[in-house]
Protein backbone atom coordinates (compact mmCIF):
# COMPACT_ATOMS: atom_id res chain seq x y z
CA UNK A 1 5.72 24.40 11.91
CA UNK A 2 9.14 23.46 10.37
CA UNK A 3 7.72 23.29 7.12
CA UNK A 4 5.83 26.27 7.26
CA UNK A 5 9.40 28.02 8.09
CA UNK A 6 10.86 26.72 5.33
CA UNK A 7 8.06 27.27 2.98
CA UNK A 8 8.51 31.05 3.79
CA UNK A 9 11.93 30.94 3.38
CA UNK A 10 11.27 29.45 -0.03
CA UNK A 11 9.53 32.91 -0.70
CA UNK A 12 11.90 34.89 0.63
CA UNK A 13 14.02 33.66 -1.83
CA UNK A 14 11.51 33.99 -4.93
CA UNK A 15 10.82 37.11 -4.06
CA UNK A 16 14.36 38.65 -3.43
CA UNK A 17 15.36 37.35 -6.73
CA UNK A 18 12.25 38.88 -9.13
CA UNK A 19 12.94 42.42 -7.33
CA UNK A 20 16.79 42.16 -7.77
CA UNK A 21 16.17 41.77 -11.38
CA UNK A 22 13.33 44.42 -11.53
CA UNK A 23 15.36 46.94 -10.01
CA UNK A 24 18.80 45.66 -11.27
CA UNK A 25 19.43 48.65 -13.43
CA UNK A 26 19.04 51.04 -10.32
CA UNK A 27 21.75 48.59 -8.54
CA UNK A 28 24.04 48.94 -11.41
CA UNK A 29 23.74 52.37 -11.44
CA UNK A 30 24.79 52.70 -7.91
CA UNK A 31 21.51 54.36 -6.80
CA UNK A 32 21.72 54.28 -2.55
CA UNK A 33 18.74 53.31 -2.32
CA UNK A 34 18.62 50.01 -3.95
CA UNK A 35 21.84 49.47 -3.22
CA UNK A 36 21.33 49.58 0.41
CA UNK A 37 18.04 47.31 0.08
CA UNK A 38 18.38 45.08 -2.97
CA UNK A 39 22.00 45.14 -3.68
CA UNK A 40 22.26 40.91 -3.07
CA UNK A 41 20.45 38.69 -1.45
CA UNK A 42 21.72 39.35 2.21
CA UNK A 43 20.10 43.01 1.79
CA UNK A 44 17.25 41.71 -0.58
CA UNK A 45 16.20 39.45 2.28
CA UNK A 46 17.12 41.51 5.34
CA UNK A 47 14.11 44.06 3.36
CA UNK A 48 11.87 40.99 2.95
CA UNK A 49 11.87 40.62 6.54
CA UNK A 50 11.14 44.11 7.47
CA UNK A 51 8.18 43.88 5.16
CA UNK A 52 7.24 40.63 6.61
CA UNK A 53 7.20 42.10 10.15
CA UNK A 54 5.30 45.35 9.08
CA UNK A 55 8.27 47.55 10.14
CA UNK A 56 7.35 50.98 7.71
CA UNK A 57 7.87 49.08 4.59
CA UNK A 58 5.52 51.20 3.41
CA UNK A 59 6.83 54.38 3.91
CA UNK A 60 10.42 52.97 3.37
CA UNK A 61 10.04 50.50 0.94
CA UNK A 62 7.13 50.54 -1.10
CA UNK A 63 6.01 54.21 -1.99
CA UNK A 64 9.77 54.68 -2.62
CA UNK A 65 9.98 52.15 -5.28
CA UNK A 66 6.83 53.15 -6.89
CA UNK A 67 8.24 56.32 -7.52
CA UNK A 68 10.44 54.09 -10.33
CA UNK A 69 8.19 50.98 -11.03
CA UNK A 70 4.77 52.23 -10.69
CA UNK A 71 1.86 49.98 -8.89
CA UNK A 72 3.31 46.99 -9.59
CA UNK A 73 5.88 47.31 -7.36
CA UNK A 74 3.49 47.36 -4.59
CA UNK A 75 1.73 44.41 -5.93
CA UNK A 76 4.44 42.25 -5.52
CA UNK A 77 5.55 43.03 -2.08
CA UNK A 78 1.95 43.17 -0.97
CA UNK A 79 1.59 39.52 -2.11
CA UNK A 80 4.51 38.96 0.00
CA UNK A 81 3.59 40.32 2.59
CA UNK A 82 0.58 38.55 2.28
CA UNK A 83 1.47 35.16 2.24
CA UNK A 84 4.00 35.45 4.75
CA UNK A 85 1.34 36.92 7.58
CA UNK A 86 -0.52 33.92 6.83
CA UNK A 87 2.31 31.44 7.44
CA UNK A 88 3.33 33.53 10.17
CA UNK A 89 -0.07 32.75 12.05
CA UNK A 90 0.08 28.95 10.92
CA UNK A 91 3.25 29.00 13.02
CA UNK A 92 2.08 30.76 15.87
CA UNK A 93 -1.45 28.25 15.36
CA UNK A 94 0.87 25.09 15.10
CA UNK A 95 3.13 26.23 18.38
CA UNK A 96 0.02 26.69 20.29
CA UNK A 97 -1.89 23.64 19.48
CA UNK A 98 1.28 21.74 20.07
CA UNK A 99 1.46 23.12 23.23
CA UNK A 100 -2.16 22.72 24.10
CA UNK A 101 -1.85 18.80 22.78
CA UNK A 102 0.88 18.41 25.53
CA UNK A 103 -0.73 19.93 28.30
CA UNK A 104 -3.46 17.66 27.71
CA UNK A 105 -1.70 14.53 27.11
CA UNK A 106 0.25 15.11 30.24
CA UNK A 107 -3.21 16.11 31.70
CA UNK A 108 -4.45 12.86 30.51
CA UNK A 109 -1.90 11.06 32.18
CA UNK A 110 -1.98 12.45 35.69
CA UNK A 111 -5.95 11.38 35.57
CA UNK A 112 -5.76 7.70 34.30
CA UNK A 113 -3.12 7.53 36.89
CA UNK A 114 -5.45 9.36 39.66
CA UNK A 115 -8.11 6.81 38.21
CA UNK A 116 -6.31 3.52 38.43
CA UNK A 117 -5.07 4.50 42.60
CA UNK A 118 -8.53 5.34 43.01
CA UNK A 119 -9.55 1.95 41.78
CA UNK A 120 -6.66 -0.08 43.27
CA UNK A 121 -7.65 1.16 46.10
CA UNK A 122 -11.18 0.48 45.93
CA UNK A 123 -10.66 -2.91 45.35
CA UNK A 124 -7.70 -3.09 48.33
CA UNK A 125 -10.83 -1.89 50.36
CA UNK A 126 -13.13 -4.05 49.13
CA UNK A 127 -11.02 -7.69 49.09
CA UNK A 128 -9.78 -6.66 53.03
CA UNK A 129 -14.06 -6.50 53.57
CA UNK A 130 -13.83 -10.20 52.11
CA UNK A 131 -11.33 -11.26 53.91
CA UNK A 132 -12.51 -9.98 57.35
CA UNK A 133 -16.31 -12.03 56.95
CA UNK A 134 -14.34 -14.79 55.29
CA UNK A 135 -12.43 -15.23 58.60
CA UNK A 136 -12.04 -18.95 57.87
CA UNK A 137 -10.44 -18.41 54.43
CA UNK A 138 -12.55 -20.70 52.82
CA UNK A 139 -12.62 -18.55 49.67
CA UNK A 140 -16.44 -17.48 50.10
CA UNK A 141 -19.14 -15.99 52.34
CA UNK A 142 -22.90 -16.55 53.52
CA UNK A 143 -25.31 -14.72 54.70
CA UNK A 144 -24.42 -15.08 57.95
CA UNK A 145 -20.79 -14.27 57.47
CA UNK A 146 -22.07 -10.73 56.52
CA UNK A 147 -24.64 -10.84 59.61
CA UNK A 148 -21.78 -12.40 61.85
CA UNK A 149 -19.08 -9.48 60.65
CA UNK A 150 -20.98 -6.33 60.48
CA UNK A 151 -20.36 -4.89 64.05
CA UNK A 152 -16.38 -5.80 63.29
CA UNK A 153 -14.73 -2.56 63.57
CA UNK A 154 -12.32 -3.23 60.52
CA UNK A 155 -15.27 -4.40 58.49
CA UNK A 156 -16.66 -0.62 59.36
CA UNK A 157 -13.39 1.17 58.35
CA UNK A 158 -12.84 -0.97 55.29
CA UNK A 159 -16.53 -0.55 54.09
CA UNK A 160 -16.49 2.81 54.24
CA UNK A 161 -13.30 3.52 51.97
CA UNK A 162 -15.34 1.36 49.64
CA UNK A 163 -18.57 3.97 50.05
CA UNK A 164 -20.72 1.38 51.29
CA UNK A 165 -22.87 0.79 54.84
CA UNK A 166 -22.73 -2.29 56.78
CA UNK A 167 -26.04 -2.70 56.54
CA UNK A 168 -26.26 -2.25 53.02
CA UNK A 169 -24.50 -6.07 52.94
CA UNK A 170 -27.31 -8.43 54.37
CA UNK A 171 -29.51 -7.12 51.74
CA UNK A 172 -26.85 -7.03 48.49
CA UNK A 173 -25.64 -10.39 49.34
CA UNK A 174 -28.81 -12.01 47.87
CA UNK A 175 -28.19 -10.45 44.31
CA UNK A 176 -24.37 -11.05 44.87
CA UNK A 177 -25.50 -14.52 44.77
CA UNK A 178 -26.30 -15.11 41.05
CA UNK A 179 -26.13 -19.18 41.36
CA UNK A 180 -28.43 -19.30 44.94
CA UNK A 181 -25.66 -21.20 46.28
CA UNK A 182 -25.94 -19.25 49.37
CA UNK A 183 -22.28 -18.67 48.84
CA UNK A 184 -20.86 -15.81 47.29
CA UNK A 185 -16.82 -16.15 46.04
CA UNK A 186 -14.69 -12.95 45.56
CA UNK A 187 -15.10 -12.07 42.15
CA UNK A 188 -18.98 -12.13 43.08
CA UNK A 189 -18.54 -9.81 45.86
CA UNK A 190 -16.34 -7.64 43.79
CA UNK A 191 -18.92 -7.22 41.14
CA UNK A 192 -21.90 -6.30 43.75
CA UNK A 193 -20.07 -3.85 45.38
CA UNK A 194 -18.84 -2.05 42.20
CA UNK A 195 -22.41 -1.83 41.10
CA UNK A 196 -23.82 -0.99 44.38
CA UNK A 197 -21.66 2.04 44.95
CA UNK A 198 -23.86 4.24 43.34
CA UNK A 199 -26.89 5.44 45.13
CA UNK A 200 -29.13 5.36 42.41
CA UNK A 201 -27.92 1.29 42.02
CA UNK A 202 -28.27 0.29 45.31
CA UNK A 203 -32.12 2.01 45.30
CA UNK A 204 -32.96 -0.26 41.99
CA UNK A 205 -31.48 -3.31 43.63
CA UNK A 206 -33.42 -2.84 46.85
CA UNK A 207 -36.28 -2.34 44.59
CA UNK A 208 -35.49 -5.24 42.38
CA UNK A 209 -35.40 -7.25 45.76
CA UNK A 210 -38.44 -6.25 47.29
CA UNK A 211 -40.43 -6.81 44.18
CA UNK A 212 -38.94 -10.37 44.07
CA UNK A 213 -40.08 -11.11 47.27
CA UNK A 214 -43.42 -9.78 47.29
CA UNK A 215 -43.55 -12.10 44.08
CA UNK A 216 -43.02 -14.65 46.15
């Protein structure tokens, strides 16, 4: 944006000086006229702004110099005009999508911060449902810690800010238990539950489980 402000400045300048000299004869002369709208570069560019903005150059500006220069005149300050409508819209462009990149970024923000709560306290919920079945604290559980637990009324509240059912854990602890240890540590649990939270993943894993033991 800053250098498309400058850039236009740049022509402001370019410009203001080839009129002055095409019409520097009429500002020696002391025409009104060109006095009034080319007579230095305070006046030359006060015009170029008026025929940036589109305010009756036209009518003021234009047709009346033609009348002395011919088309060529009109030429230049159409060219102008021109190129300064286009770097007028890459500044309005550039505020906007600056503005837009900030709403999002801050948009951004507010949701990976929404999203890591969410998951801290998923896991809070989650590592309190260990700790209840794991009453004795000795850093795992067994099946029938999860059998032994599940009519334990915080097991119930803490299970369900985790979106699962007590009786979804009797049958997840067997593929919780990767090693058949009968044990299943923390970061076991942890991983079981993330993956069974879905409905469609707790449906393939009861699947997965009844195939296995019809296998066997």
């Amino acid at each position: 944006v800053i250098w498309t402000l400058m850039f236009m400045m740049y022509l402001m300048y370019v410009w203001s000086i080839v009129i002055m000299t095409i019409a520097a004869e009429k500002i020696v002369s002391g025409d009104e006229f060109y006095r009034e709208y080319w007579k230095g570069f305070p006046e030359s560019m006060l015009t170029l702004v008026q025929v940036m903005s589109g305010d009756a150059w036209v009518s003021n500006v234009a047709r009346s110099m033609s009348k002395d220069f011919g088309s060529s005149i009109k030429l230049i300050l159409l060219s102008f005009y021109v190129l300064t409508a286009f770097g007028l819209l890459n500044v309005i462009t550039g505020i906007l999508v600056e503005r837009f990149h900030g709403t999002f970024a801050e948009d951004s923000k507010v949701l990976r911060e929404q999203n890591r709560k969410q998951k801290q306290k998923l896991e809070d919920a989650i590592r309190a449902t260990f700790q209840v079945m794991d009453g004795e604290g000795k850093g795992f559980i067994t099946i029938n810690d999860c059998k032994e637990s599940v009519h334990n009324v915080d097991l119930q509240h803490n299970l369900e800010l985790a979106g699962l059912k007590r009786d979804d854990l009797a049958r997840l602890f067997k593929h919780m238990d990767t090693n058949s240890t009968g044990e299943v540590n923390y970061h076991e649990f942890l991983r079981g539950c993330l993956r069974a939270r879905e409905p469609t993943q707790i449906g393939d894993l009861y699947d997965e489980g009844a195939r296995t033991r019809a296998l066997c």
